[in-house]
PDB file of N, CA and C in Angstrom:
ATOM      1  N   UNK A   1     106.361  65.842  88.385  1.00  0.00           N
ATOM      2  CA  UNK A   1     105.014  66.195  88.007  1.00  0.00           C
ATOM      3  C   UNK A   1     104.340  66.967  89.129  1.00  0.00           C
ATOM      4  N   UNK A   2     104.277  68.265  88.897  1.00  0.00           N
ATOM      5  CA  UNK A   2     103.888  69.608  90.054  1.00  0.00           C
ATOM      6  C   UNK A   2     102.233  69.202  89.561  1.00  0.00           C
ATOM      7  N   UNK A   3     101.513  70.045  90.101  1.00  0.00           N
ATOM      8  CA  UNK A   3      99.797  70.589  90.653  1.00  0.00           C
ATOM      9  C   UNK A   3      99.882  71.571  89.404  1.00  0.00           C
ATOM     10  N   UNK A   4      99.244  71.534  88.483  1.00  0.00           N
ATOM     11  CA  UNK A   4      99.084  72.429  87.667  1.00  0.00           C
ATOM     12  C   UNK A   4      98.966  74.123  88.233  1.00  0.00           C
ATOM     13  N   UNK A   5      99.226  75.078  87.901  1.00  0.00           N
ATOM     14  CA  UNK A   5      98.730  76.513  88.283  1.00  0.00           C
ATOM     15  C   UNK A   5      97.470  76.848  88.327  1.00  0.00           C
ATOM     16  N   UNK A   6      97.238  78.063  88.599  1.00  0.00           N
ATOM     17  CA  UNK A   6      95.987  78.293  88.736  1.00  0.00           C
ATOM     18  C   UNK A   6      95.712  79.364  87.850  1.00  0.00           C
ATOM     19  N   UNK A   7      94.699  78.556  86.814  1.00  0.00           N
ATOM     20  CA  UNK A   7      94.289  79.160  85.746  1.00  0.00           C
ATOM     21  C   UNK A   7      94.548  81.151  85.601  1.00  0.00           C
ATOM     22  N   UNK A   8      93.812  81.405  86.446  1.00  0.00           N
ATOM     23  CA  UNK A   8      94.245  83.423  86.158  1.00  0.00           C
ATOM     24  C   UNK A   8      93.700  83.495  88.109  1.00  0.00           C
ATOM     25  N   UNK A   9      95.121  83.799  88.329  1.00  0.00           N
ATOM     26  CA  UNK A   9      94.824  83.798  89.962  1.00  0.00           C
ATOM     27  C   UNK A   9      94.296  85.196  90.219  1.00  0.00           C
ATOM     28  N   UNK A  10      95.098  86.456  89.231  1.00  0.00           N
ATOM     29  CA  UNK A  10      94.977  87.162  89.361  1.00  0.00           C
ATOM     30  C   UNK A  10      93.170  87.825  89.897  1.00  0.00           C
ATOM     31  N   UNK A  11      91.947  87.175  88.643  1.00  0.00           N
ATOM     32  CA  UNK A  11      90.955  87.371  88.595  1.00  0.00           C
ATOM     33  C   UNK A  11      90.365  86.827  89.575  1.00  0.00           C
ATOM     34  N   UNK A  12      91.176  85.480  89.945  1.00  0.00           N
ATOM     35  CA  UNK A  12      90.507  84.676  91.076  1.00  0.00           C
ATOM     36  C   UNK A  12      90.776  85.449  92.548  1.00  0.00           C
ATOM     37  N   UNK A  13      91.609  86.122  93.074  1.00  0.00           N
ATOM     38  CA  UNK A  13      92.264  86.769  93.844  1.00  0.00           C
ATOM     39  C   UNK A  13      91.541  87.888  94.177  1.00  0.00           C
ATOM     40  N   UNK A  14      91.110  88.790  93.210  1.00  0.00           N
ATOM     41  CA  UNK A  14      90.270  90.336  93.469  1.00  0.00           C
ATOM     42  C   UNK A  14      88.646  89.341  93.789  1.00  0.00           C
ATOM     43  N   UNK A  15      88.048  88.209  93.423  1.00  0.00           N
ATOM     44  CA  UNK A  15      87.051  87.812  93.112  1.00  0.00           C
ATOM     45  C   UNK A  15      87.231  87.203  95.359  1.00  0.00           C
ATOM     46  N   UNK A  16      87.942  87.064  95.629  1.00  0.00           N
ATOM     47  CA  UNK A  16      88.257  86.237  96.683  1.00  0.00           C
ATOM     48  C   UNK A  16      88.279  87.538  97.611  1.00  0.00           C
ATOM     49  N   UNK A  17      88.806  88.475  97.503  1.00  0.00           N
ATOM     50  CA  UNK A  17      89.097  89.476  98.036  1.00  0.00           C
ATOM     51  C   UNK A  17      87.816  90.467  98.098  1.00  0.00           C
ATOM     52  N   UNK A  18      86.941  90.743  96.991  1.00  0.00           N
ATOM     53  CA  UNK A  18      85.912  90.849  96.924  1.00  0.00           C
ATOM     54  C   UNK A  18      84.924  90.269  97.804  1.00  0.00           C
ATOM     55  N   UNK A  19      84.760  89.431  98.039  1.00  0.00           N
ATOM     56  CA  UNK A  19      83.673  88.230  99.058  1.00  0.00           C
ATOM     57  C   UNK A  19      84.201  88.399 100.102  1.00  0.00           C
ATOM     58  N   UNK A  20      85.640  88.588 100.936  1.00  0.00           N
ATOM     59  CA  UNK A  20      86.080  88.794 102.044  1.00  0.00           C
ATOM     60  C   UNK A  20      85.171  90.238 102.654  1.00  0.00           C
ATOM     61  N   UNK A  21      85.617  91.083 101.584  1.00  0.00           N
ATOM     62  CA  UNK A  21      85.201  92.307 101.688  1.00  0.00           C
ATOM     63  C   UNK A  21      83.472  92.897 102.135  1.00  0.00           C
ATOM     64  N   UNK A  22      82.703  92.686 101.275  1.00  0.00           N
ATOM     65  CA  UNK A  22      81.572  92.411 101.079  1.00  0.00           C
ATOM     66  C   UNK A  22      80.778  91.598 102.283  1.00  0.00           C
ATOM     67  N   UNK A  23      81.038  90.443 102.519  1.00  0.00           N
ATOM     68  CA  UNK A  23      80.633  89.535 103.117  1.00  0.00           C
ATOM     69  C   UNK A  23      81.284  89.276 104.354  1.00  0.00           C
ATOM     70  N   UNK A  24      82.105  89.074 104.486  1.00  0.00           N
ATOM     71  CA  UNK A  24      83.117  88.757 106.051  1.00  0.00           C
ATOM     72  C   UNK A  24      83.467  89.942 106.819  1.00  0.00           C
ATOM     73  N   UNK A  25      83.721  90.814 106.352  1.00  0.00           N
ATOM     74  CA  UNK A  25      84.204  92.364 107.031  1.00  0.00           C
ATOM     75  C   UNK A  25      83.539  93.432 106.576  1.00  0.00           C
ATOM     76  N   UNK A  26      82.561  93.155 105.827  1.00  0.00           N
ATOM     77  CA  UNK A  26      81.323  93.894 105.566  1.00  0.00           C
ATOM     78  C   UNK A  26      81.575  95.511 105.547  1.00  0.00           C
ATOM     79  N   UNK A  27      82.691  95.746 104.454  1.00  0.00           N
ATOM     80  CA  UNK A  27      82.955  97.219 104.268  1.00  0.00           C
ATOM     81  C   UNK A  27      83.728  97.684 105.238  1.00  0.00           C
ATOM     82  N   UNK A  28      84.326  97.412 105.989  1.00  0.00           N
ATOM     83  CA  UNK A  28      84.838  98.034 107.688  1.00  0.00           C
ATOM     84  C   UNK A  28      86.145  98.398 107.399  1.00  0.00           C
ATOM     85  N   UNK A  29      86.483  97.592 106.167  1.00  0.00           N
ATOM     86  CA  UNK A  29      87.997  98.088 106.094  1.00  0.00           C
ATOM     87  C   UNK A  29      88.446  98.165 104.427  1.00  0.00           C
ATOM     88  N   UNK A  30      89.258  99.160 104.130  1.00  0.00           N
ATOM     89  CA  UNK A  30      90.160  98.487 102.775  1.00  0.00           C
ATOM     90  C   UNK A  30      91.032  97.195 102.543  1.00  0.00           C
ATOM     91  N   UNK A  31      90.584  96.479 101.843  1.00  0.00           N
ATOM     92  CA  UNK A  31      91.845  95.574 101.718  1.00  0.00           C
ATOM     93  C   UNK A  31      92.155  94.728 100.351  1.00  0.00           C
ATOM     94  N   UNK A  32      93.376  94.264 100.399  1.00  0.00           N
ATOM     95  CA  UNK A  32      94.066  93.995  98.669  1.00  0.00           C
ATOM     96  C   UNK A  32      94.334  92.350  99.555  1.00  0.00           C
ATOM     97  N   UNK A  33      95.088  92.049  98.013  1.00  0.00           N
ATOM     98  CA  UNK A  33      95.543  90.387  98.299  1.00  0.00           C
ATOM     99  C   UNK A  33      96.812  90.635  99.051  1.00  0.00           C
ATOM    100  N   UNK A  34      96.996  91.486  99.971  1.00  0.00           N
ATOM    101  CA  UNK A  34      98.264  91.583 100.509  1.00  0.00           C
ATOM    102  C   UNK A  34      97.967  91.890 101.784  1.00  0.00           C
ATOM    103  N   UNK A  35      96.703  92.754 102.379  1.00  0.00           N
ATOM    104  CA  UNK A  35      96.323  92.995 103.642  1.00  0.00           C
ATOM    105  C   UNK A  35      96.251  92.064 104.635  1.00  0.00           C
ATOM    106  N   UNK A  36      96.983  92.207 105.836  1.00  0.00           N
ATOM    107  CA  UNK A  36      96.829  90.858 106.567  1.00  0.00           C
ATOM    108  C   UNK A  36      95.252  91.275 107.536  1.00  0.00           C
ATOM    109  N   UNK A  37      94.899  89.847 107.260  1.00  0.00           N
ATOM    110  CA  UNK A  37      93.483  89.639 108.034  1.00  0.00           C
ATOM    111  C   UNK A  37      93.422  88.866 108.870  1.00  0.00           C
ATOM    112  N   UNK A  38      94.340  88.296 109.748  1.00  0.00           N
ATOM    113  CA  UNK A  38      94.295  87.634 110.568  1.00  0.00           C
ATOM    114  C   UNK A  38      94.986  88.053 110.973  1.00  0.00           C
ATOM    115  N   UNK A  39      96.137  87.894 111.204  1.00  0.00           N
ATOM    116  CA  UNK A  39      96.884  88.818 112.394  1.00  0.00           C
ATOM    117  C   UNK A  39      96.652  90.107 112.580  1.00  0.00           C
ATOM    118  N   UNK A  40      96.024  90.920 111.734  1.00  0.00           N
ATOM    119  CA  UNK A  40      95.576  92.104 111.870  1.00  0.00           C
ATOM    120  C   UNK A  40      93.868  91.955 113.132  1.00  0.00           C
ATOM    121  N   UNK A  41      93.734  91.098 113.096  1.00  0.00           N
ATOM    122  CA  UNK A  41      92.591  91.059 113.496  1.00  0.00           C
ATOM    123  C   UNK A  41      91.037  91.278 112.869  1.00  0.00           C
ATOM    124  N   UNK A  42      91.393  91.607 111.582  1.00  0.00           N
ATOM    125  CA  UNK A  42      90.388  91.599 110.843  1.00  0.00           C
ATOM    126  C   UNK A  42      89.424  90.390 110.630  1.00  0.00           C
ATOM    127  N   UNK A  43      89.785  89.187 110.654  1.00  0.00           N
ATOM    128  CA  UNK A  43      88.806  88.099 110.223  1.00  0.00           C
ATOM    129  C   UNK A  43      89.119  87.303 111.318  1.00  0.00           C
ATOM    130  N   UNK A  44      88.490  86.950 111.925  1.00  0.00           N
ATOM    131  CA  UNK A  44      88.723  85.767 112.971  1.00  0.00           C
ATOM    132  C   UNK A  44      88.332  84.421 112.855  1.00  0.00           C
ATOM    133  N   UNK A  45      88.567  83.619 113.423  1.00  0.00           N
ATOM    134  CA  UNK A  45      89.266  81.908 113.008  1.00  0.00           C
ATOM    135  C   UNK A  45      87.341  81.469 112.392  1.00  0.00           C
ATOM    136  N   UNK A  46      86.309  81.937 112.850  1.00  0.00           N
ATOM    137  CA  UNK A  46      85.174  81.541 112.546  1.00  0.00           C
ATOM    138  C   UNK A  46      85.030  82.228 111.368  1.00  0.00           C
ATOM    139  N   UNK A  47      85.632  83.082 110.749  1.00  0.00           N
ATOM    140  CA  UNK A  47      85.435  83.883 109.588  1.00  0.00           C
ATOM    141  C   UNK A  47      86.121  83.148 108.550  1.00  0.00           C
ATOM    142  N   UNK A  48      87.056  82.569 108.829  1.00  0.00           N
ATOM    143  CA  UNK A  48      88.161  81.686 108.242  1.00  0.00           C
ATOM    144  C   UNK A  48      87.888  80.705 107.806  1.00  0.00           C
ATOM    145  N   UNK A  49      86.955  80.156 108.409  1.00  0.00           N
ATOM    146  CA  UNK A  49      86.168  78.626 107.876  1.00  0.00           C
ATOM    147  C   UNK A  49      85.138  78.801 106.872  1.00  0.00           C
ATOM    148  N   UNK A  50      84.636  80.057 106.838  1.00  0.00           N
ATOM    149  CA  UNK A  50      84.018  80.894 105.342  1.00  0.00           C
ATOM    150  C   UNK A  50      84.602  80.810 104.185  1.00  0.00           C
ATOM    151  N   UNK A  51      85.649  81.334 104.471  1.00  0.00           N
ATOM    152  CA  UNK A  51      86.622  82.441 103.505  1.00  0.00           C
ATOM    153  C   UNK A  51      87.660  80.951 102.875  1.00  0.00           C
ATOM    154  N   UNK A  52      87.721  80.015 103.667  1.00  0.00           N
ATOM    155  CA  UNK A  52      88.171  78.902 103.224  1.00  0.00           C
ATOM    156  C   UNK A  52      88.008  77.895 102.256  1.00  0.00           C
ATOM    157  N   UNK A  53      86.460  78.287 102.837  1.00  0.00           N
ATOM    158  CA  UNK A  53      85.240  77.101 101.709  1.00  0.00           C
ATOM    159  C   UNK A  53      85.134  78.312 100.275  1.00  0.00           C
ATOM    160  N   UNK A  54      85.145  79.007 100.366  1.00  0.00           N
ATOM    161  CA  UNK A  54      85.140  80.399  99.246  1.00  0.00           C
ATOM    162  C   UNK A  54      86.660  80.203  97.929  1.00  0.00           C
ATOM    163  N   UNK A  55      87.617  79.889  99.354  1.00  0.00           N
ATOM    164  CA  UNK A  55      89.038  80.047  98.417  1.00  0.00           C
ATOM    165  C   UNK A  55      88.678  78.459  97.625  1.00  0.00           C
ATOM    166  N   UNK A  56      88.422  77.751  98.089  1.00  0.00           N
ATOM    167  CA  UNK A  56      89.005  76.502  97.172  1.00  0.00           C
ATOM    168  C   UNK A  56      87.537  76.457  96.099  1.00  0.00           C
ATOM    169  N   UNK A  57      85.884  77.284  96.441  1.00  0.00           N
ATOM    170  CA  UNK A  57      85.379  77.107  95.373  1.00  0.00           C
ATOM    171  C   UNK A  57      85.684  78.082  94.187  1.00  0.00           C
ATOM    172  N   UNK A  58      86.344  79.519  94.460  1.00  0.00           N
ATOM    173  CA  UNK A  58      87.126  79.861  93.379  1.00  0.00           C
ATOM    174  C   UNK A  58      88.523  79.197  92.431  1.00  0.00           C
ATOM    175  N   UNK A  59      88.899  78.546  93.323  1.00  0.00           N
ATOM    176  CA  UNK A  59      90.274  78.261  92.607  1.00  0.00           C
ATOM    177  C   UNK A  59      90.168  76.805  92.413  1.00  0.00           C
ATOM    178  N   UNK A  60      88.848  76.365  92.444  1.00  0.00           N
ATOM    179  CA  UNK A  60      88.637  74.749  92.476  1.00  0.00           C
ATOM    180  C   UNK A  60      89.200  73.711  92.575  1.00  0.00           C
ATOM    181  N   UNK A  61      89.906  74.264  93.773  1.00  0.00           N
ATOM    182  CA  UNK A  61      90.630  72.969  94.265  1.00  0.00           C
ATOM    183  C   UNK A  61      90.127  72.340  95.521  1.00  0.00           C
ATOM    184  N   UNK A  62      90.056  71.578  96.193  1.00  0.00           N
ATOM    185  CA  UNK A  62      90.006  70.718  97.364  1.00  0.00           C
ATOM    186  C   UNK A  62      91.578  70.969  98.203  1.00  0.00           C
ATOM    187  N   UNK A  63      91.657  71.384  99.011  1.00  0.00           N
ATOM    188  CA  UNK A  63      92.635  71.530 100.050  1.00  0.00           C
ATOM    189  C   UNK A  63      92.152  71.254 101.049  1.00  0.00           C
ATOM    190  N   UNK A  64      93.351  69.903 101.808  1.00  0.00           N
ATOM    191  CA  UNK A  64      93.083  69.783 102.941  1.00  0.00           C
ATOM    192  C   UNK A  64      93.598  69.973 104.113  1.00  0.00           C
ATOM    193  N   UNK A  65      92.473  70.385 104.932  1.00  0.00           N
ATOM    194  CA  UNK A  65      92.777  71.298 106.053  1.00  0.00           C
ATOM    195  C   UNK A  65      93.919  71.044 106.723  1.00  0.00           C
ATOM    196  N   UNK A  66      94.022  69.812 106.996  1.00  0.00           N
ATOM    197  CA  UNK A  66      94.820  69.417 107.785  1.00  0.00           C
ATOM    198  C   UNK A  66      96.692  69.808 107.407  1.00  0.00           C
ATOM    199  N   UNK A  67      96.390  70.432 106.148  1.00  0.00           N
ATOM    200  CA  UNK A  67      97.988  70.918 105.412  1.00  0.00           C
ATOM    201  C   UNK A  67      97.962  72.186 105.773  1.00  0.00           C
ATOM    202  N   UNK A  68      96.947  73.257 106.271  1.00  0.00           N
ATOM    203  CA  UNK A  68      96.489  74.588 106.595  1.00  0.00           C
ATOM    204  C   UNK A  68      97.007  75.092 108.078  1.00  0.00           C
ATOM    205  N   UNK A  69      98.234  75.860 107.656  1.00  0.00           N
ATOM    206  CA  UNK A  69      98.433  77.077 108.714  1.00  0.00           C
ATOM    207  C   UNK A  69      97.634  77.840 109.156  1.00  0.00           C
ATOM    208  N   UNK A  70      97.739  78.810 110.166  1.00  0.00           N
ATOM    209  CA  UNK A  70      96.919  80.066 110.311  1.00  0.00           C
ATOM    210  C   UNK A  70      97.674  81.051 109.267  1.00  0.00           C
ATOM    211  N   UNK A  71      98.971  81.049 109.373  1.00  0.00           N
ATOM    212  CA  UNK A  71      99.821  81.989 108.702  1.00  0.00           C
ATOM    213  C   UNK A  71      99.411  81.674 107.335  1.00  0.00           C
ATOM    214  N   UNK A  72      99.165  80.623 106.443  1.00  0.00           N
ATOM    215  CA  UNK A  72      99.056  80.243 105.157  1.00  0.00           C
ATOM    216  C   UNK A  72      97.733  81.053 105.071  1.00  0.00           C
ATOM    217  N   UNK A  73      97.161  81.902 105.940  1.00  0.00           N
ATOM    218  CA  UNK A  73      95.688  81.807 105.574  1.00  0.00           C
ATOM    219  C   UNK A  73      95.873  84.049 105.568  1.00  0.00           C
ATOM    220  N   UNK A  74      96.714  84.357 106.456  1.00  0.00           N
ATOM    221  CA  UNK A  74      96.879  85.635 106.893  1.00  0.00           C
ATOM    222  C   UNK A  74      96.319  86.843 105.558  1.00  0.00           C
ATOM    223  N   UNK A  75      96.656  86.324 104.235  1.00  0.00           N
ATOM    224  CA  UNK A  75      96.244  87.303 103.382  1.00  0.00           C
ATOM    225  C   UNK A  75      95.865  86.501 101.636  1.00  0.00           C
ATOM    226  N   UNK A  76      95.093  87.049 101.649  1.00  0.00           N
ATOM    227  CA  UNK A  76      94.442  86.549 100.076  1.00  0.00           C
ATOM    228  C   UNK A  76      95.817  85.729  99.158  1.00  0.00           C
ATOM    229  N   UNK A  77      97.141  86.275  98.865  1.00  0.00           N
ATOM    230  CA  UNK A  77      98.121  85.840  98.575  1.00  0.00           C
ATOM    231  C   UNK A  77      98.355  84.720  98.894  1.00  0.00           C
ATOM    232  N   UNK A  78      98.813  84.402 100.397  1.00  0.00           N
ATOM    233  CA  UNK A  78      98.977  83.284 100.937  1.00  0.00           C
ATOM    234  C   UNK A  78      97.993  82.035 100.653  1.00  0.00           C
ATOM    235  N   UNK A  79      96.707  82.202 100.401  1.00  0.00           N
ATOM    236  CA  UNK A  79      96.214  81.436 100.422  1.00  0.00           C
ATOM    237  C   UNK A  79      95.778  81.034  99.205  1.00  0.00           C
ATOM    238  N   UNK A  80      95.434  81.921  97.994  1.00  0.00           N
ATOM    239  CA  UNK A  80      96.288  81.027  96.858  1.00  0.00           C
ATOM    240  C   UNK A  80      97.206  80.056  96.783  1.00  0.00           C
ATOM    241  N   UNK A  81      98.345  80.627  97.457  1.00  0.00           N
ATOM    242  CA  UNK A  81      99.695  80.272  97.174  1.00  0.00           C
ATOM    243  C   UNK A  81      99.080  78.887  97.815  1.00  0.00           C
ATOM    244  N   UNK A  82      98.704  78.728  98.949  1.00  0.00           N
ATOM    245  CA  UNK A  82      98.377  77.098  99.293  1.00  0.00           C
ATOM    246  C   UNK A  82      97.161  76.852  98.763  1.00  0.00           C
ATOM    247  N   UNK A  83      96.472  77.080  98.069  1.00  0.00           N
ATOM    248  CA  UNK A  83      95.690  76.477  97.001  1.00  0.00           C
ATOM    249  C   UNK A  83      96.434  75.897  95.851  1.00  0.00           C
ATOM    250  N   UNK A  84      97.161  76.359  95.513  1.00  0.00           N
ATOM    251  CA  UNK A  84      98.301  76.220  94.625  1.00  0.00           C
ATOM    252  C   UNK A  84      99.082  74.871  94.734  1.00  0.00           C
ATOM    253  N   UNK A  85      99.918  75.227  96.288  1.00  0.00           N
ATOM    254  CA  UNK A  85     100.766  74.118  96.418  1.00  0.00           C
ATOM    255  C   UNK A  85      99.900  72.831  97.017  1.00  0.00           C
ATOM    256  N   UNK A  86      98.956  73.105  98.111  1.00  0.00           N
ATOM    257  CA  UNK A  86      98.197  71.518  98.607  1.00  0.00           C
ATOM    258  C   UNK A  86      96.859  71.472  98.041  1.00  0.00           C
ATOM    259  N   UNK A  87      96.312  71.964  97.024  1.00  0.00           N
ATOM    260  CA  UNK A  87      94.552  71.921  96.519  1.00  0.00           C
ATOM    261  C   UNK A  87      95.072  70.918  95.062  1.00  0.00           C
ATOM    262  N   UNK A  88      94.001  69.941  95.364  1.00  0.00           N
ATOM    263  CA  UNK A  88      93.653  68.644  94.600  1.00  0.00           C
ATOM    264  C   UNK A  88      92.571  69.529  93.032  1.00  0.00           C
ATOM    265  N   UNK A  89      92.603  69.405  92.182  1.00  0.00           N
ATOM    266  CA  UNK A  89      91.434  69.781  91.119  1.00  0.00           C
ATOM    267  C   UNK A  89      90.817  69.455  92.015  1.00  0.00           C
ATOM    268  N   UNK A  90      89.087  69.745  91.714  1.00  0.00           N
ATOM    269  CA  UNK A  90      87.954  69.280  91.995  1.00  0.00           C
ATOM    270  C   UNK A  90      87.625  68.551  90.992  1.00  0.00           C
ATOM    271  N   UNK A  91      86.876  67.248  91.060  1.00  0.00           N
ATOM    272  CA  UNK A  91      85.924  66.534  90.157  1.00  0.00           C
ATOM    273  C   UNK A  91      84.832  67.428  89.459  1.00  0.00           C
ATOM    274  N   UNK A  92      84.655  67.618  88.557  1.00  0.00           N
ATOM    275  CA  UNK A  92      83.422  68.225  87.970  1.00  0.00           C
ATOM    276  C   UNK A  92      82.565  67.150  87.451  1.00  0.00           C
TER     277      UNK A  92
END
């Protein structure tokens, strides 16, 4: 018995990527669910604790930190993907 999927990641993903954009890097750069932002230097570890609380209220899960790489976090992809594998539903 797996973690159910995530409803349409796809929408959730541009929506995540969007708010990175917009809000965290504030136009400075292009970027897709594939651009690395952390090792690129684009978002830094205080930007991350944003973009964190952002990923799990799109994909409504609860993930806990303590299961969280830096690398799990490097690009919109990745961090689905561990929304996916360690994010709890949320209670509604």
């Amino acid at each position: 018995m797996g973690v159910e999927p995530l409803a349409d990641s796809s929408e959730m993903m541009k929506e995540l990527t969007g708010f990175i954009a917009e809000r965290v890097i504030k136009g400075k750069s292009e970027i897709t669910e594939d651009t690395p932002l952390v090792s690129s230097g684009l978002v830094d570890s205080f930007a991350l604790i944003e973009i964190f609380l952002e990923l799990q209220r799109i994909a409504g899960r609860k993930v806990p930190a303590s299961k969280v790489q830096p690398k799990d976090m490097d690009t919109v992809r990745l961090m689905f993907a561990t929304a996916e594998r360690f994010g709890k539903p949320l209670k509604g």
